[in-house]
C-alpha atoms as a PDB file:
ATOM      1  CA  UNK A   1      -9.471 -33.726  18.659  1.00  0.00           C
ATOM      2  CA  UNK A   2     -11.265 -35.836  21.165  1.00  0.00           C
ATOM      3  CA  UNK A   3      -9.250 -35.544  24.005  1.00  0.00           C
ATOM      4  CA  UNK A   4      -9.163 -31.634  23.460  1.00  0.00           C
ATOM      5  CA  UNK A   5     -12.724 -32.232  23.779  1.00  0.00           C
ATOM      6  CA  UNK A   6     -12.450 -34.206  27.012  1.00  0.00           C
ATOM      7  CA  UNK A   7      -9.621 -31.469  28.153  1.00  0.00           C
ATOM      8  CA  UNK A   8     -12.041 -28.249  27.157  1.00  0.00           C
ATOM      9  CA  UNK A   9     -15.074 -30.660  28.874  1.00  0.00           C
ATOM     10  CA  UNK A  10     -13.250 -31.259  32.205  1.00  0.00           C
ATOM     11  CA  UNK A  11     -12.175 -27.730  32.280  1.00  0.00           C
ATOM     12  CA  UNK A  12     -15.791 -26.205  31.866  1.00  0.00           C
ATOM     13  CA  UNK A  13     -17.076 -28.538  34.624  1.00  0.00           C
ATOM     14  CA  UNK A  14     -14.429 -27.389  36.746  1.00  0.00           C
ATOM     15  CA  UNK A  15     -15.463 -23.777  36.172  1.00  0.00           C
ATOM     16  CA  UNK A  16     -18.864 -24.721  37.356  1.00  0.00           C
ATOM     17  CA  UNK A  17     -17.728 -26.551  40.317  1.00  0.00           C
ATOM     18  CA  UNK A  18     -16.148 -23.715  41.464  1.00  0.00           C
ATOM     19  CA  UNK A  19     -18.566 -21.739  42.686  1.00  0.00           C
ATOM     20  CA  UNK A  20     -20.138 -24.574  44.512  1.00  0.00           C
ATOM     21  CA  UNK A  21     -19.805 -26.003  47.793  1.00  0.00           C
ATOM     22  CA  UNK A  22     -18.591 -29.546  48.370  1.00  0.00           C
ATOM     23  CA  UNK A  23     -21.837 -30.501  49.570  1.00  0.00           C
ATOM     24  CA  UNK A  24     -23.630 -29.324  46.622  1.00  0.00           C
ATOM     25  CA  UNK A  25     -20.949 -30.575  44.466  1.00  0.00           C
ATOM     26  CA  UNK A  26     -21.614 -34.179  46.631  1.00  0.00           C
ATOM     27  CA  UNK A  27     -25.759 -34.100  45.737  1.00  0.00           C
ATOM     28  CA  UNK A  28     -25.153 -33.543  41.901  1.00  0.00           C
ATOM     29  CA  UNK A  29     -22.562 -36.041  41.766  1.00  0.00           C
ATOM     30  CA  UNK A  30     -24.774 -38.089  43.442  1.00  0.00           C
ATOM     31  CA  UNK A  31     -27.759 -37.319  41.106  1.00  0.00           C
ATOM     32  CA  UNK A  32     -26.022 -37.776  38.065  1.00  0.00           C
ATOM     33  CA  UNK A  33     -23.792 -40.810  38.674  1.00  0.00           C
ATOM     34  CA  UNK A  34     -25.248 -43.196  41.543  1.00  0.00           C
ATOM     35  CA  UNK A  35     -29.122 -43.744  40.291  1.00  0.00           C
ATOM     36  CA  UNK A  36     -29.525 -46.589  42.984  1.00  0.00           C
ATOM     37  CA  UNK A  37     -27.767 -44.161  45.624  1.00  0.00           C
ATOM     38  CA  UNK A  38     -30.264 -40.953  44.340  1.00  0.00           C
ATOM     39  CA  UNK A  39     -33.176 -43.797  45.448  1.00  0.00           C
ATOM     40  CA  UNK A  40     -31.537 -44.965  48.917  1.00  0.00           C
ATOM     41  CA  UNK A  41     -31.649 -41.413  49.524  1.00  0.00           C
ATOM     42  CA  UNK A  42     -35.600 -40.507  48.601  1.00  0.00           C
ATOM     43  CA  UNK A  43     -36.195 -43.555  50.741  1.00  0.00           C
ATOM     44  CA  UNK A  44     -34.053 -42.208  54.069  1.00  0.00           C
ATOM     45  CA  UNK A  45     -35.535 -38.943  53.000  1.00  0.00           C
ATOM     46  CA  UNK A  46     -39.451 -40.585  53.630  1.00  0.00           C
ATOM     47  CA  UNK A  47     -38.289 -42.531  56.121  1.00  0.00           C
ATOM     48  CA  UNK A  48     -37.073 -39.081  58.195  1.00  0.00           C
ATOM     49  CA  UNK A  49     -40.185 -37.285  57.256  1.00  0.00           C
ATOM     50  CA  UNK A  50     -42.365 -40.477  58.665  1.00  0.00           C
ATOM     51  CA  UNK A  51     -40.185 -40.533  62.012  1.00  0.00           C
ATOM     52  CA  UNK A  52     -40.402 -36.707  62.616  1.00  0.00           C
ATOM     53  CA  UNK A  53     -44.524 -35.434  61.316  1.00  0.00           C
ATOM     54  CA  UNK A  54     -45.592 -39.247  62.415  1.00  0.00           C
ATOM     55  CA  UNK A  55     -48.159 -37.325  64.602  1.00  0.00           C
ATOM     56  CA  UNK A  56     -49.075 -35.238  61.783  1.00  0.00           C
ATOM     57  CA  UNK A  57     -48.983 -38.389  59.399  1.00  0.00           C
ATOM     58  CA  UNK A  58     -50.827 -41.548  61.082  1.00  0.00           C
ATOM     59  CA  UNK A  59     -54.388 -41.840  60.702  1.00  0.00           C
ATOM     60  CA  UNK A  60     -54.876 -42.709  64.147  1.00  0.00           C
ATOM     61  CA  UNK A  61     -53.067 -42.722  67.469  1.00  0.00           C
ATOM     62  CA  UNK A  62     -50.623 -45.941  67.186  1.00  0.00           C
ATOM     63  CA  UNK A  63     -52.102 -47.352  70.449  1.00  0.00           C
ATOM     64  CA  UNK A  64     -55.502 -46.560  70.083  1.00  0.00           C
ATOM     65  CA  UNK A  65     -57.776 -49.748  69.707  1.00  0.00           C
ATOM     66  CA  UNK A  66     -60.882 -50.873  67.586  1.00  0.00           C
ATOM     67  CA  UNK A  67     -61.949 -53.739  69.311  1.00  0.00           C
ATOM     68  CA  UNK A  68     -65.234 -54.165  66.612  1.00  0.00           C
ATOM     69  CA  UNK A  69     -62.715 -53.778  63.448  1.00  0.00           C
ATOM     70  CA  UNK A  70     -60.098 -56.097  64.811  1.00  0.00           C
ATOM     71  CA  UNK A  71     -58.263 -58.008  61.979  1.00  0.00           C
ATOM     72  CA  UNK A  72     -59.390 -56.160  59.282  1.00  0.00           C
ATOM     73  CA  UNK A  73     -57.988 -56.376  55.924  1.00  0.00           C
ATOM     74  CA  UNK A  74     -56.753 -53.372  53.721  1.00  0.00           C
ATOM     75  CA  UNK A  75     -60.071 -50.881  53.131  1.00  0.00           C
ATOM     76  CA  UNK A  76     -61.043 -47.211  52.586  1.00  0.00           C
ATOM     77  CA  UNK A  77     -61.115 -46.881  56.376  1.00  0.00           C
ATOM     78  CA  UNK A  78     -57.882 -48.931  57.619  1.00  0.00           C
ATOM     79  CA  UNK A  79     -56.047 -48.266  54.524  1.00  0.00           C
ATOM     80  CA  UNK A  80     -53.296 -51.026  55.182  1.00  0.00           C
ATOM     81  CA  UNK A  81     -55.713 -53.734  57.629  1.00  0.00           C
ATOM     82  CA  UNK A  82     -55.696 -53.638  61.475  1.00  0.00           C
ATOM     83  CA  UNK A  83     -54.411 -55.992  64.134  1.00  0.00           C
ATOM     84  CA  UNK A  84     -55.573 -58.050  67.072  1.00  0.00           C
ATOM     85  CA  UNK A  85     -56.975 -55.180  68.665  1.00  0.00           C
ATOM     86  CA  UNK A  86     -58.127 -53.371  66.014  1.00  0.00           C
ATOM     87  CA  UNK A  87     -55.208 -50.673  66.112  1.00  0.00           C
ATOM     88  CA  UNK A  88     -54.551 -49.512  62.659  1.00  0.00           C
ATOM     89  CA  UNK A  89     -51.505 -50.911  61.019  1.00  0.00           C
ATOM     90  CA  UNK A  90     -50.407 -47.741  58.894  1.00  0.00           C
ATOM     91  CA  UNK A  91     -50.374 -45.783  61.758  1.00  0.00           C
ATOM     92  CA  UNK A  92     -48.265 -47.846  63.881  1.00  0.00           C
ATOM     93  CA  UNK A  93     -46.356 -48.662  61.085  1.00  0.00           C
ATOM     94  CA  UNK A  94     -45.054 -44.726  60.472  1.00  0.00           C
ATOM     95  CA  UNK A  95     -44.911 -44.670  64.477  1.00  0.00           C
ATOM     96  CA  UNK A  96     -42.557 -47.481  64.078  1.00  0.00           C
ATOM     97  CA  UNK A  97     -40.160 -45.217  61.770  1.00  0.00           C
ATOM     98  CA  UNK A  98     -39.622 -42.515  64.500  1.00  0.00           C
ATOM     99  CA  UNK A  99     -38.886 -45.749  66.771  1.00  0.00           C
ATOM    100  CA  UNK A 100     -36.559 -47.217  63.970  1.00  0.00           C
ATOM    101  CA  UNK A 101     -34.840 -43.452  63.254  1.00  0.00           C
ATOM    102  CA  UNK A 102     -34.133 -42.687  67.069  1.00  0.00           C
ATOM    103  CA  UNK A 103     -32.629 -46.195  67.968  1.00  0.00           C
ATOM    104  CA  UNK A 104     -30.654 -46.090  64.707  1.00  0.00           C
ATOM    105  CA  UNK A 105     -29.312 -42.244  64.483  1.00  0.00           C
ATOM    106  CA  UNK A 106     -28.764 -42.740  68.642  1.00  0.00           C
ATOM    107  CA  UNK A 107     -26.744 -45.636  68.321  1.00  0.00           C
ATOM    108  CA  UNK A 108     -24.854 -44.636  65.330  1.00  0.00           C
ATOM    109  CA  UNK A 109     -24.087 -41.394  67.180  1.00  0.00           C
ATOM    110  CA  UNK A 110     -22.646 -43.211  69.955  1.00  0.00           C
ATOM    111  CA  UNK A 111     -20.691 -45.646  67.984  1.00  0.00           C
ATOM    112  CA  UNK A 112     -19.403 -43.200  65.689  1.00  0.00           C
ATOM    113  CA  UNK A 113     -18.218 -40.778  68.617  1.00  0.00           C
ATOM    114  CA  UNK A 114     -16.246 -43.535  70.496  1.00  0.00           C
ATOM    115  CA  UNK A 115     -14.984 -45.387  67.343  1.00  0.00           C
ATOM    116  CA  UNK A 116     -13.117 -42.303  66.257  1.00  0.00           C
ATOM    117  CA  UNK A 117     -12.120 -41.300  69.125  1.00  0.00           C
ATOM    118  CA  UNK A 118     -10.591 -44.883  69.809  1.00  0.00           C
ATOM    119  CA  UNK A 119      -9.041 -45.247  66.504  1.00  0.00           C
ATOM    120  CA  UNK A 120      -8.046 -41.454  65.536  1.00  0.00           C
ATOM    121  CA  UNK A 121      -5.814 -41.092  69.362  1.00  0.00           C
ATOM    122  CA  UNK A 122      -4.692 -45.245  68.660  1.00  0.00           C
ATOM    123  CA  UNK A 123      -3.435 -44.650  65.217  1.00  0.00           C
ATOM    124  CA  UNK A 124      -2.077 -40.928  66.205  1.00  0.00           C
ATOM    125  CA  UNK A 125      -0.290 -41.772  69.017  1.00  0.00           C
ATOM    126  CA  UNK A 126       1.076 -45.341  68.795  1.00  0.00           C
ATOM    127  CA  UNK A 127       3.534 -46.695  70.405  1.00  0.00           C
ATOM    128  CA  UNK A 128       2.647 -48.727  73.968  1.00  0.00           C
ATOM    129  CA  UNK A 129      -0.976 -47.350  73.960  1.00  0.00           C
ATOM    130  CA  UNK A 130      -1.941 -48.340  70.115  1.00  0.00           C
ATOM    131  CA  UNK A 131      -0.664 -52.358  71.240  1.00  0.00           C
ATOM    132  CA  UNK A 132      -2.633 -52.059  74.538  1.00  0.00           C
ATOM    133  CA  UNK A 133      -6.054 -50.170  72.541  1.00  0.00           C
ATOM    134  CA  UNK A 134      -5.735 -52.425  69.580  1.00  0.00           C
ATOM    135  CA  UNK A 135      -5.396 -56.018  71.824  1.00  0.00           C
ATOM    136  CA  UNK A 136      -8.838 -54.521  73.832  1.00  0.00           C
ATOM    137  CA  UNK A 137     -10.578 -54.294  70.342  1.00  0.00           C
ATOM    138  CA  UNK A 138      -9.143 -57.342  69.526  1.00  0.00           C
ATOM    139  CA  UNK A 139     -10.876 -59.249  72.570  1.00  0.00           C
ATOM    140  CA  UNK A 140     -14.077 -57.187  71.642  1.00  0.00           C
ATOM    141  CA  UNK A 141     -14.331 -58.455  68.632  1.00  0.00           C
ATOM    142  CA  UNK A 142     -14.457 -62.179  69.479  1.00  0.00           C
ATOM    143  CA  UNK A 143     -17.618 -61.530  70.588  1.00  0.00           C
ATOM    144  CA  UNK A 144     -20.637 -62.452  68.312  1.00  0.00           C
ATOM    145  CA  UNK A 145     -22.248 -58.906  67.892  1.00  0.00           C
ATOM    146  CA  UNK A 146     -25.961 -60.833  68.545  1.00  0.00           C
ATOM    147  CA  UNK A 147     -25.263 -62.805  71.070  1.00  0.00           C
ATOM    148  CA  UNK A 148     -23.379 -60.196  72.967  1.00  0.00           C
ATOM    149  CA  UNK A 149     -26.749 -58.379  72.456  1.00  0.00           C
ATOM    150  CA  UNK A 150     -29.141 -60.774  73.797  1.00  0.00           C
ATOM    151  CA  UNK A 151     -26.646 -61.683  76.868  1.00  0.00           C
ATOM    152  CA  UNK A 152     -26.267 -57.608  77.950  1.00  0.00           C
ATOM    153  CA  UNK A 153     -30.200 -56.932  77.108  1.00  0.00           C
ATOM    154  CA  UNK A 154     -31.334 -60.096  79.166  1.00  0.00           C
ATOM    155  CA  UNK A 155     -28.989 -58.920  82.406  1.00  0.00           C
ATOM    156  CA  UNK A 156     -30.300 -54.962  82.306  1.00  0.00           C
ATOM    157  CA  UNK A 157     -33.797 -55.521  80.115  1.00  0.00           C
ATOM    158  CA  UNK A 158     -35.434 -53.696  77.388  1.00  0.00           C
ATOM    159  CA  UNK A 159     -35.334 -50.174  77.143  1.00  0.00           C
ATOM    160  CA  UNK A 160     -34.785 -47.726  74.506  1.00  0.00           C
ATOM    161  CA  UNK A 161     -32.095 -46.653  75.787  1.00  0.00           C
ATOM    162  CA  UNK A 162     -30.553 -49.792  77.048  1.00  0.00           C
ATOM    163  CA  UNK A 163     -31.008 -50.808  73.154  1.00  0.00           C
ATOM    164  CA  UNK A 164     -29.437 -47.525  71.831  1.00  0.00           C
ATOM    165  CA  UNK A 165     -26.027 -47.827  74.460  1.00  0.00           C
ATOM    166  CA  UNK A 166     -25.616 -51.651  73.935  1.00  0.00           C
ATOM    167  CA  UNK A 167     -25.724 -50.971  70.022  1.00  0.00           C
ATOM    168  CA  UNK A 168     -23.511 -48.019  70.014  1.00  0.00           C
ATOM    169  CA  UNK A 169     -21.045 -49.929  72.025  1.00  0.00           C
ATOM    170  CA  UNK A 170     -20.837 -52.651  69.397  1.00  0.00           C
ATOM    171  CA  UNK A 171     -19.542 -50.422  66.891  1.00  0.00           C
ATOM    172  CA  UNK A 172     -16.523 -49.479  68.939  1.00  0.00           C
ATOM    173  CA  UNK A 173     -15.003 -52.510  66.713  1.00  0.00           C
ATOM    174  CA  UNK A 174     -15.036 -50.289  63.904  1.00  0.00           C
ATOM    175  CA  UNK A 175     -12.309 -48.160  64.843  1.00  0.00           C
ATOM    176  CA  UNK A 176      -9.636 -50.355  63.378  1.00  0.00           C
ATOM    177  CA  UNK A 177     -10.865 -48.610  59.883  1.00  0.00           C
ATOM    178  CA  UNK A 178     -10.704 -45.393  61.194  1.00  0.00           C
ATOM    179  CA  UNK A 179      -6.939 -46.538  63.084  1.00  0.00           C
ATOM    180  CA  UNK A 180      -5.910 -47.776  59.254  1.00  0.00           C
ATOM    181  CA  UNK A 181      -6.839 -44.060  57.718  1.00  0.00           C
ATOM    182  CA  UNK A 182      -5.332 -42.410  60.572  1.00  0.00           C
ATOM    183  CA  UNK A 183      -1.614 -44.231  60.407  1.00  0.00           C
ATOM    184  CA  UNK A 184      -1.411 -42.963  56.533  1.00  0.00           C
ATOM    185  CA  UNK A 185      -2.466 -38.945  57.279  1.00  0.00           C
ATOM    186  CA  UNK A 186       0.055 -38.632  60.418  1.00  0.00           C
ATOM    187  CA  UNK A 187       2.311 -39.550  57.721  1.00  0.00           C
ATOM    188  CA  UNK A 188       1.853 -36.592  55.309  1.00  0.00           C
ATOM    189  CA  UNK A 189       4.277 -33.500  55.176  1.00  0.00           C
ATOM    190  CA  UNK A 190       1.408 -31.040  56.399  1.00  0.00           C
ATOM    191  CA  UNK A 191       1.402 -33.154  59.930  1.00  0.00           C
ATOM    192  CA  UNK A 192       5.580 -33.272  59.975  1.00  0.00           C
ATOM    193  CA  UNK A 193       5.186 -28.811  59.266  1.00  0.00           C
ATOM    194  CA  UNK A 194       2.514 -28.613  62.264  1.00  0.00           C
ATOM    195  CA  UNK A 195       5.024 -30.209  64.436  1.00  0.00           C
ATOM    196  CA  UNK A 196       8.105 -28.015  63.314  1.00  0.00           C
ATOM    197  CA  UNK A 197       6.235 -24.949  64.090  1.00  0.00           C
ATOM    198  CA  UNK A 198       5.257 -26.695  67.242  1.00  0.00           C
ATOM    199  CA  UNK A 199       1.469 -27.396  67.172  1.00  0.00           C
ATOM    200  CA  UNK A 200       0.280 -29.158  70.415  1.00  0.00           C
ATOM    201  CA  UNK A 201      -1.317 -32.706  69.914  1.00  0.00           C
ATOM    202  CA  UNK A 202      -4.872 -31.314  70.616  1.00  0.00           C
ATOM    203  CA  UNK A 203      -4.279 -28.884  67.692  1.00  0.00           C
ATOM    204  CA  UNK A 204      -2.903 -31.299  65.125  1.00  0.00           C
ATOM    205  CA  UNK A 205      -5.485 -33.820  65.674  1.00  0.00           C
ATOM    206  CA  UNK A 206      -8.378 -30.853  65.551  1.00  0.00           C
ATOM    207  CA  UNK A 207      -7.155 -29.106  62.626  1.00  0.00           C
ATOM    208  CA  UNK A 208      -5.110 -32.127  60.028  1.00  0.00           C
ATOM    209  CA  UNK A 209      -5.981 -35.137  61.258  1.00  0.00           C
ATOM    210  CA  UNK A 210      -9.731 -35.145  61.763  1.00  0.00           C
ATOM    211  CA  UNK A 211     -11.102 -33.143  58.389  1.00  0.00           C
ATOM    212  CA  UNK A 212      -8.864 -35.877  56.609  1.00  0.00           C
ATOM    213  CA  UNK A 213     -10.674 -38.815  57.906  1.00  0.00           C
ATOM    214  CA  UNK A 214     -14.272 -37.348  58.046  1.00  0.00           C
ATOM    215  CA  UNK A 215     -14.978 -39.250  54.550  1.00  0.00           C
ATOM    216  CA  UNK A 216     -14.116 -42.782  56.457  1.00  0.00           C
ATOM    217  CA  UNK A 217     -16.030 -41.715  59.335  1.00  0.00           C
ATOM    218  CA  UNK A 218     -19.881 -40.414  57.180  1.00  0.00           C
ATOM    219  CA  UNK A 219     -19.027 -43.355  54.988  1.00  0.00           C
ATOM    220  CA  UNK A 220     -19.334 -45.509  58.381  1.00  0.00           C
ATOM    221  CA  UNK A 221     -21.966 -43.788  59.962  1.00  0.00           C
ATOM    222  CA  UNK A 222     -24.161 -44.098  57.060  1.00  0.00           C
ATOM    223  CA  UNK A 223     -23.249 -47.514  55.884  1.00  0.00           C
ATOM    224  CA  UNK A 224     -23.854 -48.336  59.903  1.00  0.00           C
ATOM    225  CA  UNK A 225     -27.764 -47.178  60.055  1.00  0.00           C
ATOM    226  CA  UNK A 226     -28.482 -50.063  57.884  1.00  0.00           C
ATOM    227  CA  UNK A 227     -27.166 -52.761  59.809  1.00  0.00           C
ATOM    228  CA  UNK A 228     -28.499 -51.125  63.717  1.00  0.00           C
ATOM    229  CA  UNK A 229     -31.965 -50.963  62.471  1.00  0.00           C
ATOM    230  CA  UNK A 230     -31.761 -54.700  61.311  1.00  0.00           C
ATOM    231  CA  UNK A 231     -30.123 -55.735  64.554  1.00  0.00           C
ATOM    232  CA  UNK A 232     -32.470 -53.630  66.602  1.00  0.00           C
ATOM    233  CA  UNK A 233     -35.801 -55.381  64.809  1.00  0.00           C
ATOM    234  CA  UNK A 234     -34.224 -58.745  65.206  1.00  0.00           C
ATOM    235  CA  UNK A 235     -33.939 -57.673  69.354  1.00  0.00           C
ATOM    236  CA  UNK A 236     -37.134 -56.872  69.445  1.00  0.00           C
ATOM    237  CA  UNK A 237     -38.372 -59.695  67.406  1.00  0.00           C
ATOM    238  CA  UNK A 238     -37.106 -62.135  70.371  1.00  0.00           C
ATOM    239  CA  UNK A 239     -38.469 -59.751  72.893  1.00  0.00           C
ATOM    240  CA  UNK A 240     -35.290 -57.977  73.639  1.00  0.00           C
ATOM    241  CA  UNK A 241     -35.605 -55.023  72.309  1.00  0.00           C
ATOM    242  CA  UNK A 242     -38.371 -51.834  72.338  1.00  0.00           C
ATOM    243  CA  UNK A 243     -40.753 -52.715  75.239  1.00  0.00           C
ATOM    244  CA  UNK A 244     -44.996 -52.474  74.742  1.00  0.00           C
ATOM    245  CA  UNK A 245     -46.867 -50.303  74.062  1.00  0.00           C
ATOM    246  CA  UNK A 246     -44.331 -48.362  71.377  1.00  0.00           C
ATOM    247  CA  UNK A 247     -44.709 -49.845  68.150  1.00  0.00           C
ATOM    248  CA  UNK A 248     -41.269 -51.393  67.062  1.00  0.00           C
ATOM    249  CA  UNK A 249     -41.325 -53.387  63.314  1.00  0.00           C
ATOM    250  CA  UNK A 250     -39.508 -56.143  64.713  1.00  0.00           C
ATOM    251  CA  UNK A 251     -42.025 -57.074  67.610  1.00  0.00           C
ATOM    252  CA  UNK A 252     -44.559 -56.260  64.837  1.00  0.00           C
ATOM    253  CA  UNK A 253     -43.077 -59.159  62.994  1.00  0.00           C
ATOM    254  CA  UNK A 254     -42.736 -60.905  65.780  1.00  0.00           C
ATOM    255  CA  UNK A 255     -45.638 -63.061  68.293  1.00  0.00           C
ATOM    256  CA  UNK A 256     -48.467 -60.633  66.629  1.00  0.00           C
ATOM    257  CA  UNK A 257     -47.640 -61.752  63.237  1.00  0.00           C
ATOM    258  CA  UNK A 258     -46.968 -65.272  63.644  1.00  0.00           C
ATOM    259  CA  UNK A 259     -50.192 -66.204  65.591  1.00  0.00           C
ATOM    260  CA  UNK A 260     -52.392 -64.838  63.222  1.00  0.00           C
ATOM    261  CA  UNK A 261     -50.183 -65.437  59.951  1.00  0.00           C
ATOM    262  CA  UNK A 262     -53.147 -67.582  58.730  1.00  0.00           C
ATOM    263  CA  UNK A 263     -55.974 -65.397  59.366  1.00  0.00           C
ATOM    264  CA  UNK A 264     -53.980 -61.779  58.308  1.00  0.00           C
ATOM    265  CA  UNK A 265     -50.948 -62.264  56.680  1.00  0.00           C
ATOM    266  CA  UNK A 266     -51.347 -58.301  55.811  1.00  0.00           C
ATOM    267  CA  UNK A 267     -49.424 -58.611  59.970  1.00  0.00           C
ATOM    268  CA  UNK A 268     -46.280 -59.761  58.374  1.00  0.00           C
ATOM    269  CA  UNK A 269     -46.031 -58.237  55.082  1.00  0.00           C
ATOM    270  CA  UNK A 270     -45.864 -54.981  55.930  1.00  0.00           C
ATOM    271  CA  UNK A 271     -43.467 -54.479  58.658  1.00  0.00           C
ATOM    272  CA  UNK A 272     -41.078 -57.027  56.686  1.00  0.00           C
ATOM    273  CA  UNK A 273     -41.988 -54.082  53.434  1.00  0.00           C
ATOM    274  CA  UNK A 274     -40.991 -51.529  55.729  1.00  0.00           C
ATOM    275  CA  UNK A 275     -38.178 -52.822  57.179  1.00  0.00           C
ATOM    276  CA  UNK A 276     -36.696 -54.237  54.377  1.00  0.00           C
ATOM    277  CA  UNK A 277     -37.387 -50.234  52.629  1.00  0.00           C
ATOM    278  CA  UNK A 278     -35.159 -48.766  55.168  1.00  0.00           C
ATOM    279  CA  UNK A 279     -32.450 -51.262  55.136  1.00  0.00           C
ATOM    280  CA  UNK A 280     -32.314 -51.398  51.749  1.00  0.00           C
ATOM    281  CA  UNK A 281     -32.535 -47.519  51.788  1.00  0.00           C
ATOM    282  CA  UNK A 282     -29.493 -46.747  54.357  1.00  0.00           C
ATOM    283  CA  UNK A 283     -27.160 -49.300  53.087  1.00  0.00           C
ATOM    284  CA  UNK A 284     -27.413 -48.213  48.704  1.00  0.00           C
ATOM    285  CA  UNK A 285     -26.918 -45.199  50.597  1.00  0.00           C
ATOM    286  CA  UNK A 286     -24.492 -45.299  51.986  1.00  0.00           C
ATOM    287  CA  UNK A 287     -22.482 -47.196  49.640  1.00  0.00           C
ATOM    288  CA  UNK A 288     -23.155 -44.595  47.068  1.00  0.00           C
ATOM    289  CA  UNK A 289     -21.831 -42.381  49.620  1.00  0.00           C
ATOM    290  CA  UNK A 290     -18.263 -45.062  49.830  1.00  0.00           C
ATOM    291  CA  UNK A 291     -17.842 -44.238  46.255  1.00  0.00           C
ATOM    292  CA  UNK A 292     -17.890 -40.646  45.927  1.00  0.00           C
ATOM    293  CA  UNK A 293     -16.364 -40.048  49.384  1.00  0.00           C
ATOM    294  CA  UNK A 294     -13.736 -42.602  49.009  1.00  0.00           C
ATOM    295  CA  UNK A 295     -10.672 -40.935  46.905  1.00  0.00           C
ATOM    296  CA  UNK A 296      -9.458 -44.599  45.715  1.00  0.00           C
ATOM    297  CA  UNK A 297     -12.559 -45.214  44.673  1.00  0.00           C
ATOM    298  CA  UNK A 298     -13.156 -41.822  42.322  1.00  0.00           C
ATOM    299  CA  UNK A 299     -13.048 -43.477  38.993  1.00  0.00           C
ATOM    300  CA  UNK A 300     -15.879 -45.669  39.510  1.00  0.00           C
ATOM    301  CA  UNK A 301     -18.450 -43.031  39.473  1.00  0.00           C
ATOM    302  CA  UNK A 302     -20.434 -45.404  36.326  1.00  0.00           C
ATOM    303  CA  UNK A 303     -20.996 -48.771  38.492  1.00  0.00           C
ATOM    304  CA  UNK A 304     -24.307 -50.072  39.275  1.00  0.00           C
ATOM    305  CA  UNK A 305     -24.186 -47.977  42.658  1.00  0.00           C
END
């Protein structure tokens, strides 16, 4: 009786399922089985709306000084305290999320285009070209991913968009995941049929091989945003990284915080709440994401995540 049950139960959600997209389908799944992912996701969620309305949402212009209420603590007026210069800390702190949100999403775009475009055409293709591609990522990833940082961004100096290239290159070492998914679908008897009825390369790649490895590829993407916004603060917090006057949570933790640590420790807290929020946020996230996405992983829809 109770696996009729479980058969009649399975068959009724099916029913329901049917009539939904997979995205839908992905957001109740999501709801009802990762708890800790649902939360990752409010928190991206606030941290996009902060990035996008921060005009609409800071109290004050994020570089506009109040010399008179410098180093204020947390009041009615400056609801989380003020700096040096009297600028008020909320509002450069929800500045510092559109900052945060274009370095990461720019440098995750970047990475994720040439990672699977590296590893989908290696892992297609083979032969002489994978050995050569593969010995190139091989030599790229000898290199410490911070210190590879700091060298490039001391030769061409801070810039947004020096920060967002340099960090989208790093992730080009990622596309020996994306090389591993791609050797197993070339594989499959739907890719052998495209080539008996003579699909081109361009086709086959388009139309079988990319749809089947778009899980690997949001699963990186996502899981990625974590990790760029906690290498771009730690840039910026040894001067590498966002250049004055744009406020950037890592400088914020950085020379303003620690020379007045004593005196305002409100300096410190916060950006290291906010920026500990979003990393937190991205990477829950995104491993929520691993383990609905991932098809090996599909029984483990009860764990912690």
């Amino acid at each position: 009786m109770a696996s009729q049950e479980a058969a009649a139960i399975q068959v009724v959600e099916a029913v329901r399922r049917r009539g939904r997209s997979p995205w839908a389908d992905l957001v109740v799944r999501l709801v009802r089985e990762k708890p800790l992912g649902l939360l990752g996701a409010v928190i991206v969620l606030l941290m996009g709306i902060m990035g996008i309305f921060a005009d609409v949402l800071a109290p004050y212009p994020y570089d506009q000084p109040h010399y008179d209420d410098s180093l204020q603590a947390s009041s009615l007026q400056y609801l989380l305290g003020t700096d040096f210069l009297g600028r008020d800390l909320l509002s450069r702190l929800i500045h510092g999320a559109r900052v945060s949100l274009l370095v990461g999403l720019g440098a995750v775009g970047i990475g994720t285009f040439l990672s699977s475009a590296i590893g989908i055409t290696s892992g297609y293709f083979g032969g002489r070209f994978d050995t050569v591609v593969q010995r190139f990522i091989d030599a790229w990833m000898s290199f410490p991913p911070l210190l590879f940082l700091l060298f490039v961004m001391s030769i061409i100096g801070p810039g947004t968009l020096n920060v967002v290239v340099v960090l989208g290159l790093v992730a080009i070492r990622e596309s020996r995941v994306l090389r591993g998914s791609v050797l197993s679908v070339k594989e499959s008897t739907y890719v052998d049929a495209a080539r008996v009825v003579g699909a081109s390369h361009a086709r086959i790649l388009a139309s079988h091989v990319l749809p089947n490895v778009m899980a690997p590829i949001i699963i990186l993407a996502t899981s990625r945003l974590g990790a760029v916004i906690l290498i771009q603060a730690s840039l910026s917090f040894l001067g590498f990284g966002i250049p004055p006057p744009f406020p950037d949570w890592g400088r914020m933790l950085g020379l303003e915080s620690r020379l007045y640590m004593h005196q305002a420790p409100w300096l410190a807290i916060w950006p290291g709440v906010f920026l500990s929020l979003a990393v937190f946020g991205w990477n829950v996230f995104g491993d929520a994401l691993r383990d609905l996405l991932d098809p090996r992983l599909r029984g483990a829809g009860g764990r912690y995540s």
